[in-house]
PDB file of N, CA and C in Angstrom:
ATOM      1  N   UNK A   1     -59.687-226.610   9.519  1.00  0.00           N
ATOM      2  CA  UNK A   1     -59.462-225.659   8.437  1.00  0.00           C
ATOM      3  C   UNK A   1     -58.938-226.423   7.215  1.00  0.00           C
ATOM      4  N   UNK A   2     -59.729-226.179   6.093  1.00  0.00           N
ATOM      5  CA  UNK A   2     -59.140-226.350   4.881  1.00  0.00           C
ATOM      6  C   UNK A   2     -57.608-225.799   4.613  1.00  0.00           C
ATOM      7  N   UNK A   3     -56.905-226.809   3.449  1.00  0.00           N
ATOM      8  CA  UNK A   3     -55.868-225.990   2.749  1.00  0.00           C
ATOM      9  C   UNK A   3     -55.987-226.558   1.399  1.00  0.00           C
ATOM     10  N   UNK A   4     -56.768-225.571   0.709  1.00  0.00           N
ATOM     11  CA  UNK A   4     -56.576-225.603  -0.791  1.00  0.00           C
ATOM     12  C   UNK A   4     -55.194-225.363  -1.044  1.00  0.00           C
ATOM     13  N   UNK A   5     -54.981-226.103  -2.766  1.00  0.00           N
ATOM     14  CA  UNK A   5     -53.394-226.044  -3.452  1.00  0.00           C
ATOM     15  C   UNK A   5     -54.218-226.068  -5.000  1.00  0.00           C
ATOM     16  N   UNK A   6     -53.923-225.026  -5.902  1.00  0.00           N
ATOM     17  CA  UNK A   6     -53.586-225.208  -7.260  1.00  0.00           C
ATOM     18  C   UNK A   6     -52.955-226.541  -7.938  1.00  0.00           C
ATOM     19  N   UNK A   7     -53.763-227.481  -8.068  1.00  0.00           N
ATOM     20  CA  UNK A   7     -53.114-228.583  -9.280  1.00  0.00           C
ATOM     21  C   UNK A   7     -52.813-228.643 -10.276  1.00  0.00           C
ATOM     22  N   UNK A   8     -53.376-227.795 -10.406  1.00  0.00           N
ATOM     23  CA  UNK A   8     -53.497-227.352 -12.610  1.00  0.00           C
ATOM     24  C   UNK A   8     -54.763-226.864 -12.822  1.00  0.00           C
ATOM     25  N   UNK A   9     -55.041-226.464 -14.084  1.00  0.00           N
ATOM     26  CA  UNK A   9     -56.109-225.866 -14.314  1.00  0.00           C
ATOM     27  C   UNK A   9     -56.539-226.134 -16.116  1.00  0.00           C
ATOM     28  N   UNK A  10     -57.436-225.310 -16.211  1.00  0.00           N
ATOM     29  CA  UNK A  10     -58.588-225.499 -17.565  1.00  0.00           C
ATOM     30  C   UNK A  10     -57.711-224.318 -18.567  1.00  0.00           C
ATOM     31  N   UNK A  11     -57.491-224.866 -19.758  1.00  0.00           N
ATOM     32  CA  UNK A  11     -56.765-223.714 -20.438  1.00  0.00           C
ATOM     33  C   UNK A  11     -57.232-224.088 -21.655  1.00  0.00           C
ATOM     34  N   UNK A  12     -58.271-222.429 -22.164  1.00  0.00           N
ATOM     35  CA  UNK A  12     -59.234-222.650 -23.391  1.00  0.00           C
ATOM     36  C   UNK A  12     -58.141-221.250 -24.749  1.00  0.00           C
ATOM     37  N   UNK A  13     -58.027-222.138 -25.591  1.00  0.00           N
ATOM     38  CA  UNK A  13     -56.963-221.434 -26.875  1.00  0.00           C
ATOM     39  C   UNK A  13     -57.469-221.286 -28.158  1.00  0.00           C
ATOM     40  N   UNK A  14     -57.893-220.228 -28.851  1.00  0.00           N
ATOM     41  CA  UNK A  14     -58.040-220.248 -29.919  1.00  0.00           C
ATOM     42  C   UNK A  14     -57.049-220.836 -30.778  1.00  0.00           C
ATOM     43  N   UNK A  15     -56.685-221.705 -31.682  1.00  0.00           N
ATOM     44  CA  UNK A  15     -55.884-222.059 -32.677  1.00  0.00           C
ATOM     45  C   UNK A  15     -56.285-222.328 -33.769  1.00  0.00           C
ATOM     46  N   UNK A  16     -55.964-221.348 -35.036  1.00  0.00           N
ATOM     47  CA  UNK A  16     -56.475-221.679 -36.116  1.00  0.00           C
ATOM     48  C   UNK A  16     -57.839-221.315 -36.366  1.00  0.00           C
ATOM     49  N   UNK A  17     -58.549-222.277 -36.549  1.00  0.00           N
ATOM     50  CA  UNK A  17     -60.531-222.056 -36.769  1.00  0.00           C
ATOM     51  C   UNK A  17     -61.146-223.071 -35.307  1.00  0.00           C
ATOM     52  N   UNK A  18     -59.754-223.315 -34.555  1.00  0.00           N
ATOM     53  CA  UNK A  18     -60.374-224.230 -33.927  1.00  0.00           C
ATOM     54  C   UNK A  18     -60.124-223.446 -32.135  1.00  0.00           C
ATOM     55  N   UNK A  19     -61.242-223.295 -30.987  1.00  0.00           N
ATOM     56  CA  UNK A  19     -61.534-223.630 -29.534  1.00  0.00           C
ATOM     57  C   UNK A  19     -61.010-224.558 -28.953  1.00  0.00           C
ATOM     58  N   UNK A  20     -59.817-224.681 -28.441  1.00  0.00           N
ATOM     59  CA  UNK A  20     -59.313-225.928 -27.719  1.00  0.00           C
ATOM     60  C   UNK A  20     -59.601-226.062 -26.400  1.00  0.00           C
ATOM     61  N   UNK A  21     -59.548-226.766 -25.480  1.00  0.00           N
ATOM     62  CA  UNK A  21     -59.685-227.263 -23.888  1.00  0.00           C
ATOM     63  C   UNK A  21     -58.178-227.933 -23.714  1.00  0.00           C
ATOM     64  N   UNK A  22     -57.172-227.112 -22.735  1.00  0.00           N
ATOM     65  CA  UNK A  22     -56.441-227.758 -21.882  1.00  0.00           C
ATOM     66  C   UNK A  22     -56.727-228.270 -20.899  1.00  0.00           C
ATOM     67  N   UNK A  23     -55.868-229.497 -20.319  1.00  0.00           N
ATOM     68  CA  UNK A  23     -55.209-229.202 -18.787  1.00  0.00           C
ATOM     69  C   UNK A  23     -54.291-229.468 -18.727  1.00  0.00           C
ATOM     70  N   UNK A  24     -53.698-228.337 -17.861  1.00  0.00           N
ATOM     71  CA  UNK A  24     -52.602-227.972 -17.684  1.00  0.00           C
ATOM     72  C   UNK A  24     -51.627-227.354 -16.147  1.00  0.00           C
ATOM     73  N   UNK A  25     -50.661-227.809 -15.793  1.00  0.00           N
ATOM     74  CA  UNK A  25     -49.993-226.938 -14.633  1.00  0.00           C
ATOM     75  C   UNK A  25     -50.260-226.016 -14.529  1.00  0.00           C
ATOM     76  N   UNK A  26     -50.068-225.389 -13.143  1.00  0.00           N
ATOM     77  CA  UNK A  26     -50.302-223.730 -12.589  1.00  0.00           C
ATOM     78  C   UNK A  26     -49.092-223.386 -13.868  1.00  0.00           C
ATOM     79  N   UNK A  27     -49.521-222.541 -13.961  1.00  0.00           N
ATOM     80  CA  UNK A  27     -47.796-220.898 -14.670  1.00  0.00           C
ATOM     81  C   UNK A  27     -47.381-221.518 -15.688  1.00  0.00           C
ATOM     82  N   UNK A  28     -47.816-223.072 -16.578  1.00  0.00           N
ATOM     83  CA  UNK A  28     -47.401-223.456 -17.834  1.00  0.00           C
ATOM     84  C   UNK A  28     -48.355-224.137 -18.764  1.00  0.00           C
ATOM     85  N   UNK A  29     -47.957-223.891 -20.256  1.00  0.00           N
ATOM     86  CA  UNK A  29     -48.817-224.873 -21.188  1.00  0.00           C
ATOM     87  C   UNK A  29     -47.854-226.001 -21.437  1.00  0.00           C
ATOM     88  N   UNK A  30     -46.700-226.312 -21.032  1.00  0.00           N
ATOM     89  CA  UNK A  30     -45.609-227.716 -21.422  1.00  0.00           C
ATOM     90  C   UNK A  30     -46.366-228.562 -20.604  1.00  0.00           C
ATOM     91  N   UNK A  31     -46.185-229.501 -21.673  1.00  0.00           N
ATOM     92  CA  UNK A  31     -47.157-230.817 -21.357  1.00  0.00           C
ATOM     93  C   UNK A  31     -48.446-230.844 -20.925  1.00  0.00           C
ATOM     94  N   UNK A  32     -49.096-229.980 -21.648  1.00  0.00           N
ATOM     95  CA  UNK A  32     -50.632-229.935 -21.466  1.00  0.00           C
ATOM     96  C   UNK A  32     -51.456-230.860 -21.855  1.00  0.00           C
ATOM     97  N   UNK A  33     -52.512-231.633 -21.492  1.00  0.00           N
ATOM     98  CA  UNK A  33     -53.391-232.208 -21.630  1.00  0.00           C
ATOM     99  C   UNK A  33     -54.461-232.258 -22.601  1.00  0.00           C
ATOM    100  N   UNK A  34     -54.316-232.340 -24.322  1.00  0.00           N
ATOM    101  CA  UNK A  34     -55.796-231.971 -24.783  1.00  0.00           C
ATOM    102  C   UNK A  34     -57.048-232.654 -24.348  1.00  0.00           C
ATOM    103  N   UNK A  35     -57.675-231.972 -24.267  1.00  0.00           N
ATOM    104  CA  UNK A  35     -58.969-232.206 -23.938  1.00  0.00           C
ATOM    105  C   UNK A  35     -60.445-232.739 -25.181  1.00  0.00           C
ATOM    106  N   UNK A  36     -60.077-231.513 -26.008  1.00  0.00           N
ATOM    107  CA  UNK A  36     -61.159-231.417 -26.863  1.00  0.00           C
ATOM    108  C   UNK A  36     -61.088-230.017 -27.361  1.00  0.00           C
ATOM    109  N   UNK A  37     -61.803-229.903 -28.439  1.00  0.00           N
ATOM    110  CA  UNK A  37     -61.977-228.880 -28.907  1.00  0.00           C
ATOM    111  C   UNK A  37     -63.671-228.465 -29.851  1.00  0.00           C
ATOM    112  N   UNK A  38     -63.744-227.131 -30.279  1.00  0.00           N
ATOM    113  CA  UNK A  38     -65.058-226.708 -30.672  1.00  0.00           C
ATOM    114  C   UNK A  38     -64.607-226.179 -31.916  1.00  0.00           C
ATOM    115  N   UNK A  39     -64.924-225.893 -33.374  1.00  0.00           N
ATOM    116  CA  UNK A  39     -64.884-225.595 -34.447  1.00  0.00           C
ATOM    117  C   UNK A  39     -65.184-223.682 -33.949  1.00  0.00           C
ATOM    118  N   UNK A  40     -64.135-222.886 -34.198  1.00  0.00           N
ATOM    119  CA  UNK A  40     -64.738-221.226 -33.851  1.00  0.00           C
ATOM    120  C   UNK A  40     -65.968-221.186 -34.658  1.00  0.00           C
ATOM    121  N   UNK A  41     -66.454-221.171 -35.517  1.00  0.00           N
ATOM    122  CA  UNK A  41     -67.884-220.462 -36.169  1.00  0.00           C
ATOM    123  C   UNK A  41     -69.249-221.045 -35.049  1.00  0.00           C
ATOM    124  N   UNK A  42     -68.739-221.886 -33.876  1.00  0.00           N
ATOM    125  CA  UNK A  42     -70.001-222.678 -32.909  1.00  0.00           C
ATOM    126  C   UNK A  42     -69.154-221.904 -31.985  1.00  0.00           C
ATOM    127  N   UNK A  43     -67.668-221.967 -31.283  1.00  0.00           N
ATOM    128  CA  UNK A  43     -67.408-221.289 -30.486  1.00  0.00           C
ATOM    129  C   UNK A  43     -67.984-219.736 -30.046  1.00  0.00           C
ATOM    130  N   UNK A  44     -68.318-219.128 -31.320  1.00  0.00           N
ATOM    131  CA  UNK A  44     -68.753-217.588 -31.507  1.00  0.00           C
ATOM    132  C   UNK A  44     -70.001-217.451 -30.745  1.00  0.00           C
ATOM    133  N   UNK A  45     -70.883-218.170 -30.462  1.00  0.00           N
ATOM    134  CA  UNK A  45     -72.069-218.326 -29.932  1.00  0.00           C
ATOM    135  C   UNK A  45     -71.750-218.797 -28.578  1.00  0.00           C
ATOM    136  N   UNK A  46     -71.870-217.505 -27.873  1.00  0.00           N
ATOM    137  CA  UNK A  46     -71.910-217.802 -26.066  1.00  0.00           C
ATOM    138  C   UNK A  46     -72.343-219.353 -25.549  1.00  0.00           C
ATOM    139  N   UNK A  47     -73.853-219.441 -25.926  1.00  0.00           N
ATOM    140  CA  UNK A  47     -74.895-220.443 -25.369  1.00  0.00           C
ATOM    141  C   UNK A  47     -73.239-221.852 -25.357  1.00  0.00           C
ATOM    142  N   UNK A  48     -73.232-221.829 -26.715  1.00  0.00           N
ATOM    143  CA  UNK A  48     -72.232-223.365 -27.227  1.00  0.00           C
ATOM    144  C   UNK A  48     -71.043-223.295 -26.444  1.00  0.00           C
ATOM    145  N   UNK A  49     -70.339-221.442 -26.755  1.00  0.00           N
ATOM    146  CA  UNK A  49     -68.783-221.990 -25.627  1.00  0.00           C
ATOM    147  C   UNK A  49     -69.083-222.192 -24.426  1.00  0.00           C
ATOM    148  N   UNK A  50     -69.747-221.279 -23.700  1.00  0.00           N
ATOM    149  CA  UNK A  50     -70.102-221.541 -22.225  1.00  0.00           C
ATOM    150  C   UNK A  50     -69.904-223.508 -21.911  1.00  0.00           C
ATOM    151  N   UNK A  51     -71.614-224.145 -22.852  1.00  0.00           N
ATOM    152  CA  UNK A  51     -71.480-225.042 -22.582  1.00  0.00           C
ATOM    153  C   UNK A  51     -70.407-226.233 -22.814  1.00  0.00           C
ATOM    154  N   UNK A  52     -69.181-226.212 -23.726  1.00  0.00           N
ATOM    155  CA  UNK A  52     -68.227-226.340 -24.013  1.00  0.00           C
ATOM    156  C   UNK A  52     -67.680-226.408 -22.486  1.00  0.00           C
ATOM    157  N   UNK A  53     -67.196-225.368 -22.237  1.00  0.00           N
ATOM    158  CA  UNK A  53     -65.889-225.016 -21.041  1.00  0.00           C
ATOM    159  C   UNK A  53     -67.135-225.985 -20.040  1.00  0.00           C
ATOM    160  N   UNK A  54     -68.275-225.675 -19.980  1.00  0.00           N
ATOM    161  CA  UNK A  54     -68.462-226.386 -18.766  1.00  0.00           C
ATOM    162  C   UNK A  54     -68.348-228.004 -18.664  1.00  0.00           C
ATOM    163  N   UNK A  55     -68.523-228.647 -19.952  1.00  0.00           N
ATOM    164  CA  UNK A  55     -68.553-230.219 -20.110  1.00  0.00           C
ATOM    165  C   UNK A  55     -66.723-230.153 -20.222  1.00  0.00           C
ATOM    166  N   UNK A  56     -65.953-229.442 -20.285  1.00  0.00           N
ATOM    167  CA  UNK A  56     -64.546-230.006 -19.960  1.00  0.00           C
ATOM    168  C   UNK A  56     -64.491-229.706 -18.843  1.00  0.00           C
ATOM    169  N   UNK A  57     -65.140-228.866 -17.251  1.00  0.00           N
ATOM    170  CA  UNK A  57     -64.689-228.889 -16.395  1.00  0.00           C
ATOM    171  C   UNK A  57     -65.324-230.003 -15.763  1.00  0.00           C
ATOM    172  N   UNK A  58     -66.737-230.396 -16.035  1.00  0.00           N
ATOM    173  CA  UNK A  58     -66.775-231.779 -15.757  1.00  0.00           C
ATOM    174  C   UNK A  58     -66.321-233.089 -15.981  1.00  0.00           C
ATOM    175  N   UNK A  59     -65.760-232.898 -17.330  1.00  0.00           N
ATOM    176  CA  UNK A  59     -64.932-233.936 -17.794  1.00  0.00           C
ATOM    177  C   UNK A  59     -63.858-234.090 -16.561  1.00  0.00           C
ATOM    178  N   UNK A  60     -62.941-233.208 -16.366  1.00  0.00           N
ATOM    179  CA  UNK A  60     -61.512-233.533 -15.881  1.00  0.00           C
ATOM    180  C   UNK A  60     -61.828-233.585 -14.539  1.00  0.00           C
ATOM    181  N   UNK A  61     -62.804-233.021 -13.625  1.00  0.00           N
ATOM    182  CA  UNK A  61     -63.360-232.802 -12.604  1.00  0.00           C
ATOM    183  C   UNK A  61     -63.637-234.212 -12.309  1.00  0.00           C
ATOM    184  N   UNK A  62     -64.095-234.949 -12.909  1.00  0.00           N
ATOM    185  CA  UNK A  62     -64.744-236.507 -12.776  1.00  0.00           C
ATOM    186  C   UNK A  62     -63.199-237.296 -12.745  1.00  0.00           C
ATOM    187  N   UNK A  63     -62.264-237.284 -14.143  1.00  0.00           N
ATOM    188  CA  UNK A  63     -61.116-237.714 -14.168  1.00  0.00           C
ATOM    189  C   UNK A  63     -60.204-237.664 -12.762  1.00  0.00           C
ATOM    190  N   UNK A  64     -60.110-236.192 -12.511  1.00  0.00           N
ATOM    191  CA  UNK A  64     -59.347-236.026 -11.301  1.00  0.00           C
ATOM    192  C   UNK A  64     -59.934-236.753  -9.865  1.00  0.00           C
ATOM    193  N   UNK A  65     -61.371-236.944  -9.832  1.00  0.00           N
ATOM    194  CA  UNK A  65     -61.368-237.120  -8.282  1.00  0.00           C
ATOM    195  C   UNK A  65     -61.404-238.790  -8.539  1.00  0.00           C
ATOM    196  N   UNK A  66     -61.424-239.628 -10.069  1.00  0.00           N
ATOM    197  CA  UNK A  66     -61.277-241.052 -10.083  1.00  0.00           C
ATOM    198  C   UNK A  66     -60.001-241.002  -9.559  1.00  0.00           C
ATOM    199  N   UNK A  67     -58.703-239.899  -9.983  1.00  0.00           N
ATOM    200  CA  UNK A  67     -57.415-240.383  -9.601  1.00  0.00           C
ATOM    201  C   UNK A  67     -56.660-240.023  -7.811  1.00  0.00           C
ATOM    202  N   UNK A  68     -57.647-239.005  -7.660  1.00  0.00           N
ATOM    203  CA  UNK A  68     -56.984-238.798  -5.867  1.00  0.00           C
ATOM    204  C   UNK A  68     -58.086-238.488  -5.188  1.00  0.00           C
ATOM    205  N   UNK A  69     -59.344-238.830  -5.490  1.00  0.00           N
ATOM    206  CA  UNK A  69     -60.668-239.109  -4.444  1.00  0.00           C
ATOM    207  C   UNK A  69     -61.588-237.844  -4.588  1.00  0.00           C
ATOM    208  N   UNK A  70     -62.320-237.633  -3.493  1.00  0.00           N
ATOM    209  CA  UNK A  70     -63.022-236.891  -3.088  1.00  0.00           C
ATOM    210  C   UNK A  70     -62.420-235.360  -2.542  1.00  0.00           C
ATOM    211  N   UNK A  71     -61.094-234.917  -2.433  1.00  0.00           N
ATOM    212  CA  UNK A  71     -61.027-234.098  -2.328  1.00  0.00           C
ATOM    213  C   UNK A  71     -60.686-232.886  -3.080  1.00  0.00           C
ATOM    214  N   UNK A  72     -61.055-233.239  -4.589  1.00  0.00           N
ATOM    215  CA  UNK A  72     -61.179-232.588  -5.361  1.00  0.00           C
ATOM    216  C   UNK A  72     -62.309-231.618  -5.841  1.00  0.00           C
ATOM    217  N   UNK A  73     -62.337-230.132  -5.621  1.00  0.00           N
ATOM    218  CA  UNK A  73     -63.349-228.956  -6.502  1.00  0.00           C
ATOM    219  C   UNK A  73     -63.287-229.054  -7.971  1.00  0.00           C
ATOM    220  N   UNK A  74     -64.308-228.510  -8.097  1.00  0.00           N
ATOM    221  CA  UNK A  74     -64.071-227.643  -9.787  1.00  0.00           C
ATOM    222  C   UNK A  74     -64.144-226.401  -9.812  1.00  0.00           C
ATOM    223  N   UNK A  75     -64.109-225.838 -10.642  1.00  0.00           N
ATOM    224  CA  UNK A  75     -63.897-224.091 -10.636  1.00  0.00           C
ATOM    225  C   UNK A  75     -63.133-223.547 -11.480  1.00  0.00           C
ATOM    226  N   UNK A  76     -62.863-222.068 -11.088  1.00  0.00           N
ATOM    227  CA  UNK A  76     -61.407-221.996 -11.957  1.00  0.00           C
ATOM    228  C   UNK A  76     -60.238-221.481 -10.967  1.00  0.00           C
ATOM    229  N   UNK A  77     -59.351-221.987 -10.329  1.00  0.00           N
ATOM    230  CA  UNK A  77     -58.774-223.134 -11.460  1.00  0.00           C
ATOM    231  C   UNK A  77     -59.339-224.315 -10.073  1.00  0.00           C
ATOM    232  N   UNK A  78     -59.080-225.265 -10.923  1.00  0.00           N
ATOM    233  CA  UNK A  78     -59.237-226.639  -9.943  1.00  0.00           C
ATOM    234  C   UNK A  78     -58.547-227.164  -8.990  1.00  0.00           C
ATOM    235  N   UNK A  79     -59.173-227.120  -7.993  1.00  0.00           N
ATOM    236  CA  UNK A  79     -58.172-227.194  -6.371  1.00  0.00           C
ATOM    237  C   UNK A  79     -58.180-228.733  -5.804  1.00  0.00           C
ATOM    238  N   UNK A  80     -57.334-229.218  -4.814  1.00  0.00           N
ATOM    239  CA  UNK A  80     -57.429-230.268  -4.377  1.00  0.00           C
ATOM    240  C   UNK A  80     -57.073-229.994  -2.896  1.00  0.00           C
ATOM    241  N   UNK A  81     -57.529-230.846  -1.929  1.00  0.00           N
ATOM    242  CA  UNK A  81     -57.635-230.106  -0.143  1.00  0.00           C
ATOM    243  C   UNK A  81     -55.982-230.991  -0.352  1.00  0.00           C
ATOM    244  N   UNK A  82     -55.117-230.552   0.356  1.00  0.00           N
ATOM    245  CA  UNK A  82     -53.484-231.029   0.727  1.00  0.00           C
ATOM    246  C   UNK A  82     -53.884-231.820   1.712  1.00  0.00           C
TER     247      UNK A  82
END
């Protein structure tokens, strides 16, 4: 039997004119991770955010399993087997 655990997760913020990409702890934004961000007038268009959120969950998805292997998912939020 698996045991998934919450590591942190993907946290997307409007600020300003700008779409941001966290990562970040379960239950906080202190000390969050920027990622990247999208200009809102491209964010507004599904097709672009969709693909947005999905190239940061591959981004950190790739990052995370360079730093503790293969037992890392993606999803929301991003799990690691204990």
């Amino acid at each position: 039997m698996t045991d998934l655990r919450e590591v942190g997760r993907l946290a997307f913020r409007k600020e300003g004119n700008m779409y941001r990409a966290y990562y970040t702890l379960p239950g906080t934004m202190e000390g969050a991770l920027y990622l990247g961000e999208l200009h809102l007038s491209v964010a507004d268009n599904d097709d672009a955010r969709k693909a947005f959120i999905k190239l940061m969950r591959e981004v950190i998805s790739k990052v995370l399993k360079e730093i503790v292997g293969d037992g890392v998912t993606s999803g929301e939020p991003i799990i690691k087997e204990k």
